[in-house]
Structure formats: structure tokens, C-alpha cells
C-alpha atoms as a PDB file:
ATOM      1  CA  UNK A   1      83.874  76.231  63.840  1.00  0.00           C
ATOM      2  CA  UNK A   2      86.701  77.019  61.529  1.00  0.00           C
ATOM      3  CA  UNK A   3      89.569  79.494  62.030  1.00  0.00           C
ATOM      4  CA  UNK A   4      92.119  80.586  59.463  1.00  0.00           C
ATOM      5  CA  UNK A   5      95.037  80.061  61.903  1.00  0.00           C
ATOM      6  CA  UNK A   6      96.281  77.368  63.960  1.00  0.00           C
ATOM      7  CA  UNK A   7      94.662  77.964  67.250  1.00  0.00           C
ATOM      8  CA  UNK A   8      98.191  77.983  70.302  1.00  0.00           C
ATOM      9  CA  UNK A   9      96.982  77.916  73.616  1.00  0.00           C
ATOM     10  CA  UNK A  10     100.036  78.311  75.766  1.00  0.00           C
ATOM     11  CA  UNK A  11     101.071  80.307  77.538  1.00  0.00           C
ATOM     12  CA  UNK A  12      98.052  82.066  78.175  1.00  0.00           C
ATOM     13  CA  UNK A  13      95.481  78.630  77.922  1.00  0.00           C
ATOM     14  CA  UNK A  14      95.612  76.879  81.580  1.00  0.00           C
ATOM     15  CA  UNK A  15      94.963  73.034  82.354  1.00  0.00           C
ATOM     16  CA  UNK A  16      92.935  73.283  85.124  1.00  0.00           C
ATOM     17  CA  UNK A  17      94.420  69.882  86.020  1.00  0.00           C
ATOM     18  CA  UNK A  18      97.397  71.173  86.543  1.00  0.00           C
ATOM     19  CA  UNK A  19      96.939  73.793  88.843  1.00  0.00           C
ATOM     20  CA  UNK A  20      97.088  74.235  92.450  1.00  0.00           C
ATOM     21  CA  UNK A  21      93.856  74.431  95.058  1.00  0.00           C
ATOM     22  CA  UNK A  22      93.534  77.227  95.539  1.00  0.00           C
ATOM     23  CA  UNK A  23      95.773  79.582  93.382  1.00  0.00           C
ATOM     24  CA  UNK A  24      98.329  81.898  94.379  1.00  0.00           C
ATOM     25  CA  UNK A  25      97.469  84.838  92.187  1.00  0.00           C
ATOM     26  CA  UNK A  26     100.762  86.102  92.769  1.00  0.00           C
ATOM     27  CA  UNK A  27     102.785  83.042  92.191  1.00  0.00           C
ATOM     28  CA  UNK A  28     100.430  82.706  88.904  1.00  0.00           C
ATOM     29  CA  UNK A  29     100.823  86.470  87.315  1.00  0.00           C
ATOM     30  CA  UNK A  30     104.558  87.105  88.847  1.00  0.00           C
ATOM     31  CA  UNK A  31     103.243  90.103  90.561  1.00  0.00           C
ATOM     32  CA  UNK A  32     100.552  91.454  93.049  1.00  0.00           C
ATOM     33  CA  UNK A  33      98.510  93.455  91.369  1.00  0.00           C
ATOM     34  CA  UNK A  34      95.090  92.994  91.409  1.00  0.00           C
ATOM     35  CA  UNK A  35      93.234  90.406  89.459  1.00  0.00           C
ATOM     36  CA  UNK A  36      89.622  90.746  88.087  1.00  0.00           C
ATOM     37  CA  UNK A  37      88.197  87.454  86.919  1.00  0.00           C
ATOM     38  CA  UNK A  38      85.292  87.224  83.972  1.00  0.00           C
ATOM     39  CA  UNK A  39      82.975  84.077  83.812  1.00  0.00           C
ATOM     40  CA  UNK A  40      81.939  82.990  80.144  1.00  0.00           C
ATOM     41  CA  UNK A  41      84.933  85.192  78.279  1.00  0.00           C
ATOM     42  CA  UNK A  42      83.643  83.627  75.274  1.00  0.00           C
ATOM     43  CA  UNK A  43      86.237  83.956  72.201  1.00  0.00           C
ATOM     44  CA  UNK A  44      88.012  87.169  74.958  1.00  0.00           C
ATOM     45  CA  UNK A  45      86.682  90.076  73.120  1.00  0.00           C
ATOM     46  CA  UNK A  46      86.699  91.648  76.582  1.00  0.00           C
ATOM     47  CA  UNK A  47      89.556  89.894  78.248  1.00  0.00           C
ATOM     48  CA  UNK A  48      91.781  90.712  75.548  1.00  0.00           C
ATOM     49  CA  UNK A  49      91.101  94.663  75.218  1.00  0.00           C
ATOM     50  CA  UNK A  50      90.971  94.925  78.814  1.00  0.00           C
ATOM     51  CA  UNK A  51      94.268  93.512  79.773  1.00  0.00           C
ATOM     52  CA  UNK A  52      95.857  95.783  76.946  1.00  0.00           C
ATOM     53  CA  UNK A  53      94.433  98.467  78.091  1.00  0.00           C
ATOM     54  CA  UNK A  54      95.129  97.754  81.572  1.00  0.00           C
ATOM     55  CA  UNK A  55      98.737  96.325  82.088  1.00  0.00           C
ATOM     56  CA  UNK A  56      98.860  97.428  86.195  1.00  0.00           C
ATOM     57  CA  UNK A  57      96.021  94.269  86.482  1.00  0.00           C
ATOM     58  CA  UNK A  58      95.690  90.717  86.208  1.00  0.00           C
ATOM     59  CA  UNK A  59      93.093  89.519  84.508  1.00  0.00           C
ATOM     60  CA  UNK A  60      91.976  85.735  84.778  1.00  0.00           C
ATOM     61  CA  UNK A  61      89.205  84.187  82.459  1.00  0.00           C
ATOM     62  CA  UNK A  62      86.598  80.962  82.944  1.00  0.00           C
ATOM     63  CA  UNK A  63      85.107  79.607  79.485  1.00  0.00           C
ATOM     64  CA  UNK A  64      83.329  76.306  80.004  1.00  0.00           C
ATOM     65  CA  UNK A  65      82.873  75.844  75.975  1.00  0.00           C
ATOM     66  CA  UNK A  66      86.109  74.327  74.215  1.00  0.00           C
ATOM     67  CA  UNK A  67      86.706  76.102  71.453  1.00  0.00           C
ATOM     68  CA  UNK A  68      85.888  79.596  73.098  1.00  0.00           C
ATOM     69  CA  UNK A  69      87.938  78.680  75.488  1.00  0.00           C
ATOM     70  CA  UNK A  70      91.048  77.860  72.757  1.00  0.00           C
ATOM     71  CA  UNK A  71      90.347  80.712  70.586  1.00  0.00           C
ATOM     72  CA  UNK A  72      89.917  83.002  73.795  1.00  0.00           C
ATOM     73  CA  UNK A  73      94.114  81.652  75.156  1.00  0.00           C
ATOM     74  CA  UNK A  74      94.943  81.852  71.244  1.00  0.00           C
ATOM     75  CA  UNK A  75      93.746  85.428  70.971  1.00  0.00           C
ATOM     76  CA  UNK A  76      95.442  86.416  74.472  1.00  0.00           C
ATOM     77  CA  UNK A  77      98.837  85.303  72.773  1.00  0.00           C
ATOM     78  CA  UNK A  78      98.527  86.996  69.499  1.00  0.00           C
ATOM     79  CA  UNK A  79      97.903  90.320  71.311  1.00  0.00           C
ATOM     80  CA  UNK A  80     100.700  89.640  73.877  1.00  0.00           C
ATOM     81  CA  UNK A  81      98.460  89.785  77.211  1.00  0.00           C
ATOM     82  CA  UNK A  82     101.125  88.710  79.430  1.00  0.00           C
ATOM     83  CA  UNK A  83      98.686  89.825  82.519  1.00  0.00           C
ATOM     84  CA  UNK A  84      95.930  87.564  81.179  1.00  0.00           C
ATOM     85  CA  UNK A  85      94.750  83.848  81.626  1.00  0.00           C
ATOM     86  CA  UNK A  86      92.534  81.623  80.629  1.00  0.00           C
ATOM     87  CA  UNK A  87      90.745  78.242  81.966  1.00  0.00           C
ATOM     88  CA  UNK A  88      88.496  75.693  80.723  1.00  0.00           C
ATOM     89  CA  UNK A  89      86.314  74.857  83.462  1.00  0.00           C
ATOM     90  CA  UNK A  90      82.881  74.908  85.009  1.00  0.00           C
ATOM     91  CA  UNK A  91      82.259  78.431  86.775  1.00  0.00           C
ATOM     92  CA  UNK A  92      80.775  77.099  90.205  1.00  0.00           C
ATOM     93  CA  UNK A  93      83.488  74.311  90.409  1.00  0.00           C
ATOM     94  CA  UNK A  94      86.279  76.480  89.481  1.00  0.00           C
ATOM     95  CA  UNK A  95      85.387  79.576  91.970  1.00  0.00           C
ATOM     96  CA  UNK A  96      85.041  77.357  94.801  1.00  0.00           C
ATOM     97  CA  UNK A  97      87.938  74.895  94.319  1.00  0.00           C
ATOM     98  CA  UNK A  98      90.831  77.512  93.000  1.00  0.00           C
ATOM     99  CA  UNK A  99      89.828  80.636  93.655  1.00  0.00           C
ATOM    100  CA  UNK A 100      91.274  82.169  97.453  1.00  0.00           C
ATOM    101  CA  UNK A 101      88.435  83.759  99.520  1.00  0.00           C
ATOM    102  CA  UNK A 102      89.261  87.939  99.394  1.00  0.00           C
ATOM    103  CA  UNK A 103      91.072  87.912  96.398  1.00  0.00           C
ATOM    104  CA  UNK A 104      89.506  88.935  93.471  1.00  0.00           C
ATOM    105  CA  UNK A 105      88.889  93.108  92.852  1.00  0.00           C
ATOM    106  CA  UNK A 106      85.756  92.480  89.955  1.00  0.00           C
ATOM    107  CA  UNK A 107      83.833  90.068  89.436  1.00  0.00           C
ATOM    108  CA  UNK A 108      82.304  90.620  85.766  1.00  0.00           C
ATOM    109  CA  UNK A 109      79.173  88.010  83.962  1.00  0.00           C
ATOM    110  CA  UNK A 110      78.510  89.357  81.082  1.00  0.00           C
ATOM    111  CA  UNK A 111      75.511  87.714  79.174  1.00  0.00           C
ATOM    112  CA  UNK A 112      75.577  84.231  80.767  1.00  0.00           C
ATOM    113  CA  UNK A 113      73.475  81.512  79.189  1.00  0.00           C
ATOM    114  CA  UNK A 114      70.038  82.185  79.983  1.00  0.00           C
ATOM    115  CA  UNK A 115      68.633  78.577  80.153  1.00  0.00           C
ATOM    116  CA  UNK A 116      65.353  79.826  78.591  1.00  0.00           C
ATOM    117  CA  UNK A 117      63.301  77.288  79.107  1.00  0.00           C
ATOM    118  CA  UNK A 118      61.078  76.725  82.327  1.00  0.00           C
ATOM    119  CA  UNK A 119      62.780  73.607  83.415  1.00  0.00           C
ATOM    120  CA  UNK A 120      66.061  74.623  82.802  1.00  0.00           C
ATOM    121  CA  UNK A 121      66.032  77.523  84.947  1.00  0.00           C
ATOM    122  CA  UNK A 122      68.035  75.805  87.625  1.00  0.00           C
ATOM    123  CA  UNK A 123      71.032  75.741  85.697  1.00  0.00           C
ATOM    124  CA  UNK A 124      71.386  79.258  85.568  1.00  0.00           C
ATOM    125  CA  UNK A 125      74.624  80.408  87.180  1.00  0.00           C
ATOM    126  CA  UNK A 126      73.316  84.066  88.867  1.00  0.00           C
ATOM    127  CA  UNK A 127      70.670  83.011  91.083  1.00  0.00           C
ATOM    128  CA  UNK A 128      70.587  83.259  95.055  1.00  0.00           C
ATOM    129  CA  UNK A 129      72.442  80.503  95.450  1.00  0.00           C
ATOM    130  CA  UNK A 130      75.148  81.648  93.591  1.00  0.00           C
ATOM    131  CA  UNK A 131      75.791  84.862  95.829  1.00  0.00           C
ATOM    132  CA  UNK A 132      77.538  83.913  99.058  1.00  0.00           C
ATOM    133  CA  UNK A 133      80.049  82.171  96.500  1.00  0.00           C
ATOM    134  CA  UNK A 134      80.690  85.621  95.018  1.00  0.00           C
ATOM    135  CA  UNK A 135      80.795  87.247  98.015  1.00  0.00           C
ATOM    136  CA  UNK A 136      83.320  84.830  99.446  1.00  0.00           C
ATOM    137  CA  UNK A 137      85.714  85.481  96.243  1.00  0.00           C
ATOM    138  CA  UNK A 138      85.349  89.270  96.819  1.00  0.00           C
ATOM    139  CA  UNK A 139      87.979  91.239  98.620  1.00  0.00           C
ATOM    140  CA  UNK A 140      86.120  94.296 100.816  1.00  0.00           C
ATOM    141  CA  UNK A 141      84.932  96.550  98.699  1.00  0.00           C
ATOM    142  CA  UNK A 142      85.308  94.376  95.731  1.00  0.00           C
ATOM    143  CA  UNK A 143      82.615  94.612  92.623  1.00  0.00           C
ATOM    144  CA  UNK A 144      80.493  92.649  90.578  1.00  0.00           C
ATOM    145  CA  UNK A 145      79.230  93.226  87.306  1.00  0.00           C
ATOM    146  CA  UNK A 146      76.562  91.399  85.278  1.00  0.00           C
ATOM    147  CA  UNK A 147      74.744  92.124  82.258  1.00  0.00           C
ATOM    148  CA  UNK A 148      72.163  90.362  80.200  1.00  0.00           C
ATOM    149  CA  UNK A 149      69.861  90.344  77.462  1.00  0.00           C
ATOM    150  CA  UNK A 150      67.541  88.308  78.646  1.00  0.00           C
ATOM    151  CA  UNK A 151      64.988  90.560  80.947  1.00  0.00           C
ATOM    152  CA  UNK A 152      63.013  87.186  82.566  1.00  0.00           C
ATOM    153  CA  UNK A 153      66.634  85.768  83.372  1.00  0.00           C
ATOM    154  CA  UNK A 154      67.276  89.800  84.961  1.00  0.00           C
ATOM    155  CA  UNK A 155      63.983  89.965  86.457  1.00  0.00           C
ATOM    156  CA  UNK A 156      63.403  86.844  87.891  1.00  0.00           C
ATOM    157  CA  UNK A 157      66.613  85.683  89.324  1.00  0.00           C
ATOM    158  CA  UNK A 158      69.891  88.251  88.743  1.00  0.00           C
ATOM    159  CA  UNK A 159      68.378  91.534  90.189  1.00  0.00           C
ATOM    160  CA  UNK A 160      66.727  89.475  93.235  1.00  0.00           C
ATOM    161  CA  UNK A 161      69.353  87.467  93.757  1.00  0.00           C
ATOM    162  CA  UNK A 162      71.913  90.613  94.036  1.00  0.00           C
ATOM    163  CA  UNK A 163      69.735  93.132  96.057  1.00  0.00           C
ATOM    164  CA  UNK A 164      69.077  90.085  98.237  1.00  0.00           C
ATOM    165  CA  UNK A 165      72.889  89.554  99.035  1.00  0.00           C
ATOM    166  CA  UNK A 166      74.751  91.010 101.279  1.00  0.00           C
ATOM    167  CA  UNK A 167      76.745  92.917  98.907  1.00  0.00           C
ATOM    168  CA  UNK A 168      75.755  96.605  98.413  1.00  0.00           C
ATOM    169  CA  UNK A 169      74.123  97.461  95.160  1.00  0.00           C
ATOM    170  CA  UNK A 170      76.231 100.621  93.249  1.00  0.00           C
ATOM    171  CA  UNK A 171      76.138 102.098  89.967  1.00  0.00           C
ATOM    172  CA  UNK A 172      77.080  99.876  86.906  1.00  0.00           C
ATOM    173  CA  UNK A 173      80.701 101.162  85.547  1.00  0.00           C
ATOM    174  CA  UNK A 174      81.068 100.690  81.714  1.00  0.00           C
ATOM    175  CA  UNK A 175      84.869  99.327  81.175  1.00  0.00           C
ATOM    176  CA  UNK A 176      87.172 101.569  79.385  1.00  0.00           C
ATOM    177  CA  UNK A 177      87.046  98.902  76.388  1.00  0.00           C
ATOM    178  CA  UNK A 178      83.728  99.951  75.758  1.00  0.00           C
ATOM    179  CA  UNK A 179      82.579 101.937  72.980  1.00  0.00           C
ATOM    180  CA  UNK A 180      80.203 104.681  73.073  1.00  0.00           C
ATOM    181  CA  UNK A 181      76.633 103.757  74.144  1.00  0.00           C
ATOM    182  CA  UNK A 182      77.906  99.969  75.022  1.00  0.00           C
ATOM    183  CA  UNK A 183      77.874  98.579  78.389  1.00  0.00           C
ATOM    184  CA  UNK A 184      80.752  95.903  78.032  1.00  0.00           C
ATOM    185  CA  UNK A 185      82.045  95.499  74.251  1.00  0.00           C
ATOM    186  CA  UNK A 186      81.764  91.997  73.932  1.00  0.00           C
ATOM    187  CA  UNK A 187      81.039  90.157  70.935  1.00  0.00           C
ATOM    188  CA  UNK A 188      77.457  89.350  71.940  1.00  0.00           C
ATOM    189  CA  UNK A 189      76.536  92.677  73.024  1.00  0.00           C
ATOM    190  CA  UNK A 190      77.566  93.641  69.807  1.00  0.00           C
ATOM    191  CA  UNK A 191      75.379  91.136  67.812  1.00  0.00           C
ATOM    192  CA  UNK A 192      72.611  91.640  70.325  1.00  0.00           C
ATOM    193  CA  UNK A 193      72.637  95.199  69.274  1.00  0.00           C
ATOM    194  CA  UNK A 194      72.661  94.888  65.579  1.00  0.00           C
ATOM    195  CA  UNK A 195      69.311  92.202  67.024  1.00  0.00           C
ATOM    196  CA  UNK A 196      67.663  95.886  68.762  1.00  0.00           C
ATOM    197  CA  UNK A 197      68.131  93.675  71.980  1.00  0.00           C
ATOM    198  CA  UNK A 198      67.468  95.927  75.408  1.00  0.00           C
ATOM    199  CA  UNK A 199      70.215  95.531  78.139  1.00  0.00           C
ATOM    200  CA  UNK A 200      70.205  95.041  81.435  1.00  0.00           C
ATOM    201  CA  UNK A 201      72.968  95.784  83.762  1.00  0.00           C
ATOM    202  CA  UNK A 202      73.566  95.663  87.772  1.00  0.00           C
ATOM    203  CA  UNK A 203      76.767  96.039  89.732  1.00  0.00           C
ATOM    204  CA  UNK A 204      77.712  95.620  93.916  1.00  0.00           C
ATOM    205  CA  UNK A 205      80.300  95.762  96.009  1.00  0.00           C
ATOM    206  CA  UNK A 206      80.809  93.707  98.791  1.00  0.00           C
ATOM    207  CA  UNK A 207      81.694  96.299 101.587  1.00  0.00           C
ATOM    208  CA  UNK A 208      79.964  99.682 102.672  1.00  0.00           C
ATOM    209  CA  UNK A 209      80.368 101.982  99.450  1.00  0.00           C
ATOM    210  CA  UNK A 210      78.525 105.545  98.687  1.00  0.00           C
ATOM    211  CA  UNK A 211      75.307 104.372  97.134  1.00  0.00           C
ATOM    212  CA  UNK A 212      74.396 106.364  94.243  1.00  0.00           C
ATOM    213  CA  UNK A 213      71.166 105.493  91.371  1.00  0.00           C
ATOM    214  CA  UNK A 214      71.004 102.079  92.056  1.00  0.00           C
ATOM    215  CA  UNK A 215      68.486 101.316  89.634  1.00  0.00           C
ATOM    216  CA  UNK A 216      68.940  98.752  86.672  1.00  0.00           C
ATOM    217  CA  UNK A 217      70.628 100.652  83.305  1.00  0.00           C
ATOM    218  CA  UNK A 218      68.183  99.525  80.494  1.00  0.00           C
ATOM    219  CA  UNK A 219      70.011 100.248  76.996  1.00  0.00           C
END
């Protein structure tokens, strides 16, 4: 992929060999507000709006793919996202190695890879084995949020998976980034629309919340 500037990864771009187990999300941000983490921030569409639009929290991206992940720290820079970060590393790995147990507010997945193929399917990241791992990283009454575009991916393993936690399914809240009739505003819900792709959304929190329509959002 080609870029018409030179891509600078500090100070937002982290070397995940160079930082502690686990984090101090206060030592890391200088502050103690709290941090929402996104898995797969891609090129940080949505990391990037959302910490501008949100100074009072920390936001802290995973990108397993290279470039994204370059692009994603270069982009954080440009647009002077002091309360943002950004880590190259393998999502599983990196939320149960670095990431404290009760310390992260949301927990967003938006359009993970959806391993298509039948013998594949294990690698997908949102499946019940994935859950108590998200549930440990989850303060009480923290949130996830996922949304695909893949409804066999949805059907067969993210909606099971999260009604058959023991987190709470709630409502799905669009982020303030998004624009009308999106659910996240990322740059592959944006070229999944333009494709007349349906989406599929869920959200939960991990402690005792007023349940309201808990039933999937299909765009």
C-alpha cells in the first residue's frame, strides 16, 4: 500500500515489547480517566474521531496488520490525539498479557475478520471462548460492542457466544462519531454500505443493567 506521506508512528504507535505486564492505564495516558479499548482499529477511522471528540477518555487501539497498524499511530499524530494509543499485537495475547482485569469501560469489535471458510472458523476471535476474557477486562458495568457484516459469523458464533456469557445483553449505542443511519463510522462499514451489505450489531455489559430491546439491530 502506498501513502503520500511519510508514515511517524511515535508518540502515539506503541512497541508492545516495550511495555509493562500488565499496563498501568494511568501511568500510560497521565491521567485516570477511563479508557475504552477497540480490537482491529484498522487505518483508526474510529479511534481517531472518537478520541477528538472525546478528550475526558482514553482510548487504546489493537491492530494485528502492520501497516494498519502504522497508518492507524500516523493518523493519531496528525490529528493530535494525545488521549489515544496504538499497538501492534495479536488481540487474545495482548488482552490477556497487558491488559489489568476491571479496567477497561468499552470494549468495541467492529467487523473482525470473519474467517469464512469452514475450516477456518476456529480462528475467529468472538466465539465462546473468547468471553470470560472479555469479561475479565471489563470493569462492573462495563460494555461491549461488536458489529459485523458477516450474518453466519453473527449467527453462528457472536450472538451465541454473548447471550451465553455472563454479561447482560443491552441495547447497541451508536458512537457519537457516527453518521446518520451508521452503526460505527468506520471505513469498512462505509465500503460495506456502498456493497448494500446488512449489519449486525450486539452490545452487553458485564454487571446488572436495565435491559431494554435486546434484539440484534439489522441495518
Amino acid at each position: 500500500m502506498q501513502t503520500n506521506h511519510e508514515l511517524i508512528i511515535e508518540p502515539n504507535g506503541l512497541d508492545v515489547e516495550q511495555l509493562p505486564k500488565p499496563l498501568n492505564w494511568a501511568e500510560l495516558f497521565g491521567n485516570d480517566h477511563p479508557v475504552e479499548l477497540e480490537i482491529g482499529s484498522g487505518k483508526g477511522t474510529f479511534l481517531t474521531e472518537q478520541a477528538k471528540a472525546r478528550p475526558e477518555i482514553n482510548f487504546f487501539g489493537i491492530e494485528w496488520a502492520r501497516w494498519f497498524w502504522r497508518y492507524a499511530s500516523d493518523r493519531l499524530r496528525r490529528n493530535h490525539c494525545t488521549n489515544a494509543r496504538a499497538v501492534r499485537a495479536e488481540a487474545g495475547f495482548f488482552l490477556t498479557e497487558f491488559v489489568p482485569e476491571n479496567s477497561l469501560s468499552v470494549l468495541h469489535i467492529y467487523f473482525p475478520d470473519p474467517w469464512p471458510k469452514a475450516r477456518h472458523h476456529k480462528r475467529r476471535l468472538l466465539q465462546a471462548k473468547f468471553m470470560p476474557l472479555a469479561e475479565r477486562v471489563l470493569k462492573p458495568g462495563g460494555r461491549l460492542q461488536v458489529v459485523t457484516d458477516h450474518q453466519g459469523y453473527f449467527e453462528e458464533n457472536i450472538e451465541p457466544a454473548v447471550r451465553g456469557s455472563n454479561l447482560q445483553v443491552v441495547d447497541y449505542n451508536r458512537p457519537g462519531s457516527a453518521s446518520d443511519g451508521e452503526f460505527v463510522g468506520t471505513n469498512f462499514e462505509r465500503k460495506y454500505r456502498r456493497e448494500g451489505r446488512p449489519f449486525y450489531a450486539v452490545a452487553a455489559v458485564k454487571s446488572a443493567q436495565p435491559i431494554g430491546n435486546d434484539l440484534p439491530l439489522i441495518l
